[in-house]
N, C-alpha and C. Protein backbone atom coordinates (compact mmCIF):
# COMPACT_ATOMS: atom_id res chain seq x y z
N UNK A 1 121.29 74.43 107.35
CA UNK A 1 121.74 75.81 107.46
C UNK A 1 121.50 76.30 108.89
N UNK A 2 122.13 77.33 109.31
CA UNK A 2 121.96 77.63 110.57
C UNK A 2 121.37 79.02 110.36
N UNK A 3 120.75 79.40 111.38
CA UNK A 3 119.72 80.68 111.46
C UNK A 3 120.22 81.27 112.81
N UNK A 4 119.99 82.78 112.32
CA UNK A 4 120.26 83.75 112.73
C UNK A 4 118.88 84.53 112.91
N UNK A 5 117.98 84.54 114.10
CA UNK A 5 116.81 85.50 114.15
C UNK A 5 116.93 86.40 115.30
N UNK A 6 115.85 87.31 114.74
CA UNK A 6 115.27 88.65 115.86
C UNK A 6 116.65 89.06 117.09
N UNK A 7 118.02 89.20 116.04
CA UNK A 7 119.07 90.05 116.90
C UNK A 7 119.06 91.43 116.24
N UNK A 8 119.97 92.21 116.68
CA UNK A 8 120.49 93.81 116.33
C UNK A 8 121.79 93.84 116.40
N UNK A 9 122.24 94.17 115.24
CA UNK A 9 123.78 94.50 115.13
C UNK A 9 124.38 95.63 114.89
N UNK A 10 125.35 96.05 115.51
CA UNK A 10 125.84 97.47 115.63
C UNK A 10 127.15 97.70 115.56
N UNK A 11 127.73 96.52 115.08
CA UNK A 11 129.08 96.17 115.08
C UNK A 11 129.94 96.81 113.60
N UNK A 12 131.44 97.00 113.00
CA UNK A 12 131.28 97.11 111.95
C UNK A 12 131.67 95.56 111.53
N UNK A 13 130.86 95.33 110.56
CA UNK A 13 131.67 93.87 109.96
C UNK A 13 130.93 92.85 111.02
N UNK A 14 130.04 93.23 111.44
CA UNK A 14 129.19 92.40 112.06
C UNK A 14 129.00 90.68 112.19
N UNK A 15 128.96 90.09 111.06
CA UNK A 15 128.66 89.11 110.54
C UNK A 15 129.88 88.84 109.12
N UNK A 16 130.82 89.15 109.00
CA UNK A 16 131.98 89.08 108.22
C UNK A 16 131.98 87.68 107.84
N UNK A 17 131.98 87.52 106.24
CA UNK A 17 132.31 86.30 105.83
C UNK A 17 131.27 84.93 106.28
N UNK A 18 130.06 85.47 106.83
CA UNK A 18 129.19 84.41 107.41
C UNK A 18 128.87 83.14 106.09
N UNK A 19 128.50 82.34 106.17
CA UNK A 19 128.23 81.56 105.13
C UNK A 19 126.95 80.29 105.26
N UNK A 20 126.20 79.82 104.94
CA UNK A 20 125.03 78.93 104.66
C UNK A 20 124.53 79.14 105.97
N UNK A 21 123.43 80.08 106.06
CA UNK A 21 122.77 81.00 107.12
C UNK A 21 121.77 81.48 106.54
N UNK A 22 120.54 81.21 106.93
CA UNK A 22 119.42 82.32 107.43
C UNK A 22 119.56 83.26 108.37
N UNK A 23 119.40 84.48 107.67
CA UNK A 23 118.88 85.42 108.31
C UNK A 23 117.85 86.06 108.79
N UNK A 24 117.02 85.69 109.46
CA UNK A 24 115.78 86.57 109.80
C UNK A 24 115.29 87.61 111.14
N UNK A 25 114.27 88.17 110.40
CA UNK A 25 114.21 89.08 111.94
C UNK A 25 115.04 90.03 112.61
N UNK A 26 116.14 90.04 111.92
CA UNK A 26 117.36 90.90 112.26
C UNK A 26 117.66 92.38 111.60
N UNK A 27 117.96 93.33 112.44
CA UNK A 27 117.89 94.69 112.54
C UNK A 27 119.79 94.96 112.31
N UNK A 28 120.10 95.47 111.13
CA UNK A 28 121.83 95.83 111.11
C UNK A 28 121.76 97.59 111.10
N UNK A 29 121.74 97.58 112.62
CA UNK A 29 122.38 99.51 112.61
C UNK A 29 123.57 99.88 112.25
N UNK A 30 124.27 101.03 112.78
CA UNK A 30 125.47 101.69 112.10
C UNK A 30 126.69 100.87 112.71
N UNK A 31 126.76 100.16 111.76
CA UNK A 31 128.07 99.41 111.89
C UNK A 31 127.99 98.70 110.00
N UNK A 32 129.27 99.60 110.05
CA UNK A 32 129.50 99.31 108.02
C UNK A 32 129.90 97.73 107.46
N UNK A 33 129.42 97.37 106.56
CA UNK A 33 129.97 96.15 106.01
C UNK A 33 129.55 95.15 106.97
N UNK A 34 128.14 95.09 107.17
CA UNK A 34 127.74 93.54 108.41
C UNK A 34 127.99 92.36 107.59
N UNK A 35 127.53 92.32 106.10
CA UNK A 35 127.58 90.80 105.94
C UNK A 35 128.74 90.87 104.25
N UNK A 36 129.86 91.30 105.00
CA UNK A 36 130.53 91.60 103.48
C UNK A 36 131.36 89.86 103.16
N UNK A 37 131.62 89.85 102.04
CA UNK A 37 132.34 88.62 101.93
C UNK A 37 131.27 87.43 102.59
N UNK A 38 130.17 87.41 102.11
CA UNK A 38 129.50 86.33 102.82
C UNK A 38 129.18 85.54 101.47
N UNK A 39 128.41 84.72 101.79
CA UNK A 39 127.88 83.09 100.56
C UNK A 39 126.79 82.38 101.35
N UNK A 40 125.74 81.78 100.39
CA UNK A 40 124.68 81.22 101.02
C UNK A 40 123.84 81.79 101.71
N UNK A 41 123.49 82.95 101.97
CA UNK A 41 122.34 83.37 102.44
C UNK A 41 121.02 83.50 102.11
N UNK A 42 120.52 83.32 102.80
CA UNK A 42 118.96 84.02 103.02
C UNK A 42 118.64 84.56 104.00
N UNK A 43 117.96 86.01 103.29
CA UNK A 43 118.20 87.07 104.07
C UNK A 43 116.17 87.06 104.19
N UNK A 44 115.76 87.23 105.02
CA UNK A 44 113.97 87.49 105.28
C UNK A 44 114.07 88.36 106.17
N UNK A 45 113.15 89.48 106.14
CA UNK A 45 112.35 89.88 107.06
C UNK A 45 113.47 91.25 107.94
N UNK A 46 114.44 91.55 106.98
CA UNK A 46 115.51 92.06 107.73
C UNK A 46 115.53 93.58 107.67
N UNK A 47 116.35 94.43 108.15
CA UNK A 47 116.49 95.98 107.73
C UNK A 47 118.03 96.18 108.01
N UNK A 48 118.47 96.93 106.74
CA UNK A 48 119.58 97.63 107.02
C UNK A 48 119.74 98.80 106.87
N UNK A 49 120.17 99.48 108.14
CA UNK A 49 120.37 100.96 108.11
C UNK A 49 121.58 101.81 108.43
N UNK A 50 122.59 100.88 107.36
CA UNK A 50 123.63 101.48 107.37
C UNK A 50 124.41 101.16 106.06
N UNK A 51 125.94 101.84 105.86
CA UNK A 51 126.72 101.73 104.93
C UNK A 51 127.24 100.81 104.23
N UNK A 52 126.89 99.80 102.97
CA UNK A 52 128.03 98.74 102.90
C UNK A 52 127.61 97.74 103.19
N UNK A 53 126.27 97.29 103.14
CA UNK A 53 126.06 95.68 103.90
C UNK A 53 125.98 94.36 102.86
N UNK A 54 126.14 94.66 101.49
CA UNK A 54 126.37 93.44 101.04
C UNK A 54 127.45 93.96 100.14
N UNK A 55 128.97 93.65 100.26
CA UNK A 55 129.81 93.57 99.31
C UNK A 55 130.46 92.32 99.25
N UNK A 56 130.86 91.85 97.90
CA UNK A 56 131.74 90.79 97.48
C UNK A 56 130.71 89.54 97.99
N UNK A 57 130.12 89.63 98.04
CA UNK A 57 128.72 88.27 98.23
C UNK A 57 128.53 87.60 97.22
N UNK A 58 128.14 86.50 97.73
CA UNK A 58 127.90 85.50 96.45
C UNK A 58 126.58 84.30 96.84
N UNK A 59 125.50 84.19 95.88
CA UNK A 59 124.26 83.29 96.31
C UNK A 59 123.55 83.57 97.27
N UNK A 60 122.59 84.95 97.10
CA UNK A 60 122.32 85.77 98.14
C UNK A 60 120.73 85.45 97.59
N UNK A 61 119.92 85.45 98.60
CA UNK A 61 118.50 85.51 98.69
C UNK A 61 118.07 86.49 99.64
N UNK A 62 117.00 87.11 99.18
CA UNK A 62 116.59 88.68 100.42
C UNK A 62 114.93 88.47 99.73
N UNK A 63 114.19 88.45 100.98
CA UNK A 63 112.78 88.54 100.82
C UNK A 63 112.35 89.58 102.30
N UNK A 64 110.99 90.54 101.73
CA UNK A 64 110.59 91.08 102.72
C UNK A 64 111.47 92.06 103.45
N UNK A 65 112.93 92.80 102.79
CA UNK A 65 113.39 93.64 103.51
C UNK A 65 113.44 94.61 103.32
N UNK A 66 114.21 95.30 103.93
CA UNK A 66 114.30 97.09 104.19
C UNK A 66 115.95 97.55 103.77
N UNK A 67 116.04 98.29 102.77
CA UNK A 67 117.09 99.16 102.63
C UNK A 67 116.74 100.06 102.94
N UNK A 68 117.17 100.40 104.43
CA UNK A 68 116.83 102.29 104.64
C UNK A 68 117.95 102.93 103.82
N UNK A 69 117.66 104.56 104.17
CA UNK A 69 118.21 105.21 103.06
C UNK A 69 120.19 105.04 103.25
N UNK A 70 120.36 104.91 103.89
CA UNK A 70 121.58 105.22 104.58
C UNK A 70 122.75 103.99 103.90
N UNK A 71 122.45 102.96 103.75
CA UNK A 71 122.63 102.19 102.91
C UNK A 71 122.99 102.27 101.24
N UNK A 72 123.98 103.62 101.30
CA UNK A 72 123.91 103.45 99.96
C UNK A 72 125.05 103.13 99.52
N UNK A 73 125.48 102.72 98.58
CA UNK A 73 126.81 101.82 98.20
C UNK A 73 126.28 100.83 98.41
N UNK A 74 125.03 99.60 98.87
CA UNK A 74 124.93 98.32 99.35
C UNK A 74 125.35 97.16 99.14
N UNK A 75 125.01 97.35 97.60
CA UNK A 75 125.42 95.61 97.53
C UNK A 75 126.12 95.71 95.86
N UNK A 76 127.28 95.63 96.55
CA UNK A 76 128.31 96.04 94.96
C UNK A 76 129.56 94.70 95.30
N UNK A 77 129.57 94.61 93.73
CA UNK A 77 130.77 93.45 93.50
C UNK A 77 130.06 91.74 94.26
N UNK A 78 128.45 92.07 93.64
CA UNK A 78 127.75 90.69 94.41
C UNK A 78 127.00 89.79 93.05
N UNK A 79 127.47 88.82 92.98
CA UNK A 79 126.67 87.60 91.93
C UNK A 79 125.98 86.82 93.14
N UNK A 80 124.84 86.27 91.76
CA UNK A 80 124.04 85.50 91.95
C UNK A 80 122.82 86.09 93.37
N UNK A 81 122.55 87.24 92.92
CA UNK A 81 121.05 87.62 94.08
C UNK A 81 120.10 87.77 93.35
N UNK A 82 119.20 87.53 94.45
CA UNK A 82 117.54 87.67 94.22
C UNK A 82 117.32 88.36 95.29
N UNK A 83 116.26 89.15 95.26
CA UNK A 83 115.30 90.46 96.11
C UNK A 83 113.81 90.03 95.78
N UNK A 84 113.14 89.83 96.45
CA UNK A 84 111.51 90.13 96.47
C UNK A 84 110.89 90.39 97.58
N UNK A 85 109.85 91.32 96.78
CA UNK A 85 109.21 91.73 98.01
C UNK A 85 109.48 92.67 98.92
N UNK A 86 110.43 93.60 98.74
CA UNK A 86 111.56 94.44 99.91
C UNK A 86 111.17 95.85 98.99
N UNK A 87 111.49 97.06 99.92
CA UNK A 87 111.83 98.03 99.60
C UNK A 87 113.21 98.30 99.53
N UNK A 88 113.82 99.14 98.46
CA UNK A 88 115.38 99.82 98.66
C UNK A 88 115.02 100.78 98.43
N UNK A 89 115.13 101.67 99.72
CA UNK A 89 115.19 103.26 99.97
C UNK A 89 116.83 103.93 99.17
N UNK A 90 117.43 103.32 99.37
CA UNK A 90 118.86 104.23 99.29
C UNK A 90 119.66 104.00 98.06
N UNK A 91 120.06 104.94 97.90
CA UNK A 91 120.85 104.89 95.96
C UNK A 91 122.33 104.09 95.80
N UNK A 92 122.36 104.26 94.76
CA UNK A 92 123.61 103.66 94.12
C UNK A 92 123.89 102.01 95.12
N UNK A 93 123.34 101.64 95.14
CA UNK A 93 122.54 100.17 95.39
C UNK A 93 123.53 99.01 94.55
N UNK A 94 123.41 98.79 93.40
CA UNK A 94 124.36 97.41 92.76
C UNK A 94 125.70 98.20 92.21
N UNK A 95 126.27 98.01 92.56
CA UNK A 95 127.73 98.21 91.37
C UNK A 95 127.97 96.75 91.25
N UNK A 96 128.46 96.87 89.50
CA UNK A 96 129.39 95.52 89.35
C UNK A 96 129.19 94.42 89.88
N UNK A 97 127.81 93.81 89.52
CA UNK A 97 127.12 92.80 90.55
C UNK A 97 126.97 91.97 88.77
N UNK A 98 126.72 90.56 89.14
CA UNK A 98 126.44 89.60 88.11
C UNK A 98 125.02 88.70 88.55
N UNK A 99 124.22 88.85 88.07
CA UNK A 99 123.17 87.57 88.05
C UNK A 99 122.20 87.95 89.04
N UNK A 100 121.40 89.44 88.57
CA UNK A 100 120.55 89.76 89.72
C UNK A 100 119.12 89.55 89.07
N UNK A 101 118.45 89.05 90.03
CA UNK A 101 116.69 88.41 89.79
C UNK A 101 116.18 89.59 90.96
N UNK A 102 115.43 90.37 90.60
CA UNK A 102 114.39 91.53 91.51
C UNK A 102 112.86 91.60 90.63
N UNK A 103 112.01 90.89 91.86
CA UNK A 103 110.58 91.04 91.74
C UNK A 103 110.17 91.22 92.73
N UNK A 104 108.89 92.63 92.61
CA UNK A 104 108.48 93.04 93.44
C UNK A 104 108.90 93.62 93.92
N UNK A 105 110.10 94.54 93.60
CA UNK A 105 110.84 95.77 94.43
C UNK A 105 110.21 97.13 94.54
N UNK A 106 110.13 97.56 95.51
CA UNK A 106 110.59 99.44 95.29
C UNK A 106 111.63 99.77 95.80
N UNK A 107 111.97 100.93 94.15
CA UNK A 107 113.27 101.69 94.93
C UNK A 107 112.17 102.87 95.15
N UNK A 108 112.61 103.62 96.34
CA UNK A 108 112.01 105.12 96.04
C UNK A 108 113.32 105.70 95.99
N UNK A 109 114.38 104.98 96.00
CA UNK A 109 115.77 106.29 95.51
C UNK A 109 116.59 105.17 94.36
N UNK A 110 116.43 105.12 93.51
CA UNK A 110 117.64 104.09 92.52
C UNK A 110 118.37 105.38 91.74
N UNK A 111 118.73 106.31 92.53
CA UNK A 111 119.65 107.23 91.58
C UNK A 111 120.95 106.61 91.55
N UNK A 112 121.94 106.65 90.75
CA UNK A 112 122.56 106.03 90.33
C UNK A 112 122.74 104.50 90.85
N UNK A 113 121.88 103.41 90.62
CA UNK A 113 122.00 102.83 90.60
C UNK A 113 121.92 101.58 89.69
N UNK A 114 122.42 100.26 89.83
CA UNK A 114 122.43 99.33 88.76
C UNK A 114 123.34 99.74 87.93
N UNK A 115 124.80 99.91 88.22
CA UNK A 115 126.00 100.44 87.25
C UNK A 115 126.73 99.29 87.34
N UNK A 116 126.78 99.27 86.13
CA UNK A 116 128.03 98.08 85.11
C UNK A 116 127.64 96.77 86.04
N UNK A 117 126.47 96.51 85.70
CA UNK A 117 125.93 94.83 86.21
C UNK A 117 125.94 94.74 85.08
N UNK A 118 125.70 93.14 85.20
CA UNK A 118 125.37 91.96 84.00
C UNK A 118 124.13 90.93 84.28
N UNK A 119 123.62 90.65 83.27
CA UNK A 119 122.40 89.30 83.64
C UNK A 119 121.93 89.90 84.98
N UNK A 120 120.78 90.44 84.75
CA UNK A 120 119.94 90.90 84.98
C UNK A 120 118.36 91.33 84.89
N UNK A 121 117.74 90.66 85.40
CA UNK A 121 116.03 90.12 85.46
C UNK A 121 115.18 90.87 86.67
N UNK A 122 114.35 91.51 86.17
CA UNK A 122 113.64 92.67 86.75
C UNK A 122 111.81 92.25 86.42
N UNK A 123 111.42 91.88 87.53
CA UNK A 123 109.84 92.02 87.38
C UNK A 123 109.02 92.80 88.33
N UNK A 124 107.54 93.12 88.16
CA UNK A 124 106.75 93.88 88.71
C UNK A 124 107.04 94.53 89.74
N UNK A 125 108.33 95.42 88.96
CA UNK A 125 109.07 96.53 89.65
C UNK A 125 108.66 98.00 89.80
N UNK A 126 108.86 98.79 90.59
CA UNK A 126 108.76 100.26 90.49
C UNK A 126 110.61 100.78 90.61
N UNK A 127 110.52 101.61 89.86
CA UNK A 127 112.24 102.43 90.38
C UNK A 127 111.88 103.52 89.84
N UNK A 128 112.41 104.04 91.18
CA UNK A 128 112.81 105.98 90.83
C UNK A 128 113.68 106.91 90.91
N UNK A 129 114.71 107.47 90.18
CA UNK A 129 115.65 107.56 90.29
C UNK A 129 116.24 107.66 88.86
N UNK A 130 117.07 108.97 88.51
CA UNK A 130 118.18 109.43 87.60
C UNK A 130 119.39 108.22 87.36
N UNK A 131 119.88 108.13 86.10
CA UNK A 131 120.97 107.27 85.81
C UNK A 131 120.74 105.86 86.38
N UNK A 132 119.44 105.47 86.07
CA UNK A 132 119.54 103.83 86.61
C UNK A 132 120.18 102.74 85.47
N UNK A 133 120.96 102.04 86.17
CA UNK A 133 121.32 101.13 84.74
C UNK A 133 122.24 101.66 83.88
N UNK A 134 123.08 102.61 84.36
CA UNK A 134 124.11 102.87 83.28
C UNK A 134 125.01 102.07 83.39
N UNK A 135 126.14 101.79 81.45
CA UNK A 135 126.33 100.82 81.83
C UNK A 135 126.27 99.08 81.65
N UNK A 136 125.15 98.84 81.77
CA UNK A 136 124.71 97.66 82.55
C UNK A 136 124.58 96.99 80.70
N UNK A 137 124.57 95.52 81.26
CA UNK A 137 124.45 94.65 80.16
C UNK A 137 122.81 93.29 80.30
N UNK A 138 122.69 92.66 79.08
CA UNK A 138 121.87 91.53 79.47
C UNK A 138 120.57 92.12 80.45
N UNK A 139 119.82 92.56 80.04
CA UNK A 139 118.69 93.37 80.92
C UNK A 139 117.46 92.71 80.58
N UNK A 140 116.63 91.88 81.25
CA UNK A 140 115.26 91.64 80.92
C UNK A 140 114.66 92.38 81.72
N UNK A 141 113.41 92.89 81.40
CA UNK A 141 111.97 93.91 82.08
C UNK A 141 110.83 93.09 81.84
N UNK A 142 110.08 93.26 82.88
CA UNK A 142 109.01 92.58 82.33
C UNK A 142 107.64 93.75 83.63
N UNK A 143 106.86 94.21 83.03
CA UNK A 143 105.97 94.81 84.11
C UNK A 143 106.52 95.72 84.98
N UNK A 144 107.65 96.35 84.66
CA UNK A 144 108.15 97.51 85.33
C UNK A 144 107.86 99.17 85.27
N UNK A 145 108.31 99.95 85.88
CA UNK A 145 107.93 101.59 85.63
C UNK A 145 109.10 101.89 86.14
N UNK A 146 109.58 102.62 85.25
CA UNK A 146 110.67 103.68 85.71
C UNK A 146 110.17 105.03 85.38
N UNK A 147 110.85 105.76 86.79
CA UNK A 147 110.79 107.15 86.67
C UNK A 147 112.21 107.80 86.64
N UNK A 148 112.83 108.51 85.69
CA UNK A 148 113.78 108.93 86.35
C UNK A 148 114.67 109.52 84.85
N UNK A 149 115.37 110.00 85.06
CA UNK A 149 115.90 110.33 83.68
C UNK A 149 117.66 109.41 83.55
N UNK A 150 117.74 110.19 81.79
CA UNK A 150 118.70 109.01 81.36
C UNK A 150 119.25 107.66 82.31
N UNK A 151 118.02 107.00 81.85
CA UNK A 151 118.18 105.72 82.61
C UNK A 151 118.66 104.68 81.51
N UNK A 152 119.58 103.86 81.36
CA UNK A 152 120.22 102.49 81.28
C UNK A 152 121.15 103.30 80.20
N UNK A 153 122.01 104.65 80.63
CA UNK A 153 123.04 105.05 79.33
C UNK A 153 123.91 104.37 79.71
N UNK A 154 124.33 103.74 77.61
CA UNK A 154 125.18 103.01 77.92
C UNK A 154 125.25 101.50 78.08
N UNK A 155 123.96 101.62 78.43
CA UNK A 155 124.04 100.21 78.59
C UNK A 155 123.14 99.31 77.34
N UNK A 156 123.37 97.87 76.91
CA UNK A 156 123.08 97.10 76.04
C UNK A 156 122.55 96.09 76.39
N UNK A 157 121.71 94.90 75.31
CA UNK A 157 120.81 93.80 75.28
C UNK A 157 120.10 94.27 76.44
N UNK A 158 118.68 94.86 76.22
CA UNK A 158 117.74 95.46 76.64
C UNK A 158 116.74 94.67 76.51
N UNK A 159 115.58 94.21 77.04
CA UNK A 159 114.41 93.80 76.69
C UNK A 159 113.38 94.27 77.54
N UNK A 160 112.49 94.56 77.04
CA UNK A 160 111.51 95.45 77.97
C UNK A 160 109.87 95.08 77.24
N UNK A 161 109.33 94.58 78.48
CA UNK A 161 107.64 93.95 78.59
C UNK A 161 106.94 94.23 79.31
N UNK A 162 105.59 95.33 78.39
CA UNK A 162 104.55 95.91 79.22
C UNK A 162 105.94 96.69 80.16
N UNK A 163 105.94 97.94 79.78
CA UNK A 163 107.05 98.41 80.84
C UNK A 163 106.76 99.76 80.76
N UNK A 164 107.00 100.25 81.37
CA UNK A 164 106.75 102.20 81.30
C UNK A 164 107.57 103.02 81.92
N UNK A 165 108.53 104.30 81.03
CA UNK A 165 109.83 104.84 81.32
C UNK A 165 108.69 106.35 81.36
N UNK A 166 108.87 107.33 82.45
CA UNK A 166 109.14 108.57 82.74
C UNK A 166 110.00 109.00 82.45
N UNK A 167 111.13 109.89 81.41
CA UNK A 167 112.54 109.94 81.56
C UNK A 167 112.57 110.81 80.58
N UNK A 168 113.97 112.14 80.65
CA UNK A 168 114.08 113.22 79.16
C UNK A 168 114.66 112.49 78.37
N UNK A 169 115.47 111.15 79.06
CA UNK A 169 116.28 110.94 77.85
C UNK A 169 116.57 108.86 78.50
N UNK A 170 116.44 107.99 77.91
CA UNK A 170 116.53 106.82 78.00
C UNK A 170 117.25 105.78 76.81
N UNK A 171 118.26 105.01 77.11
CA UNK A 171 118.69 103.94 76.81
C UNK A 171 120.21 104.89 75.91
């Protein structure tokens, strides 16, 4: 694989369509859609602080990063990701994504986020945030907390372990 470290991108479409790449060390400012249409990544150690940076992706790995807030719409119409270890500041985060693995996340904003995914695996998570998971199908929990109200309406095959909902109204 080839690697990509400690640059800054400011471009829109930055990295368009990149494919079997590490990413590390790398800073994506305001320039929309850096790694849209991409495959094979691994993403470490990164921040994005802008609009749009993972759409139509496929076999995505992200450890240790930063969704600043600004980033919202991020990563929609994406199968096969994993997240650990990272914060996601900014909302409405997955649309229409298939086959997401997140351990060790914080959202401090998941308002509307996680809409109409599928297969989906969530561990020693925090999320906060209104309407998470509406929608959504195939849901495992395991050691999570949600805060936030009517979270997963709508949505079906639920499983939830050692888990704890804040919310007026849930599932």
């Amino acid at each position: 694989m080839q690697e990509i470290k400690e640059k800054y991108f400011e471009e829109e479409r930055a990295l368009y369509g990149l494919s079997n790449t590490i990413v590390k060390n790398v800073t994506f400012g305001e320039g929309e859609s850096p790694l849209k249409e991409t495959k094979n990544l691994e993403i470490k150690a990164t921040i994005f602080k802008y609009k749009y940076p993972l759409w139509y992706s496929n076999n995505i790995s992200i450890t240790d990063t930063t969704f600043e807030t600004m980033p919202r719409n991020g990563i929609w119409y994406t199968n096969n990701i994993s997240i650990k270890n990272s914060n996601l500041k900014a909302s409405k985060l997955f649309r229409r994504c298939k086959n997401i693995t997140l351990d060790h996340v914080f959202f401090s904003d998941a308002e509307e986020t996680m809409w109409t995914c599928e297969d989906i695996t969530i561990k020693n998570t925090e999320i906060n945030g209104d309407y998470f998971g509406k929608d959504s199908s195939n849901i495992y929990m395991e050691n999570v907390r949600v805060m936030g109200n009517y979270v997963f309406d709508g949505a079906k095959n639920i499983v939830c372990k050692n888990c704890s909902f804040v919310s007026k109204d849930a599932f």
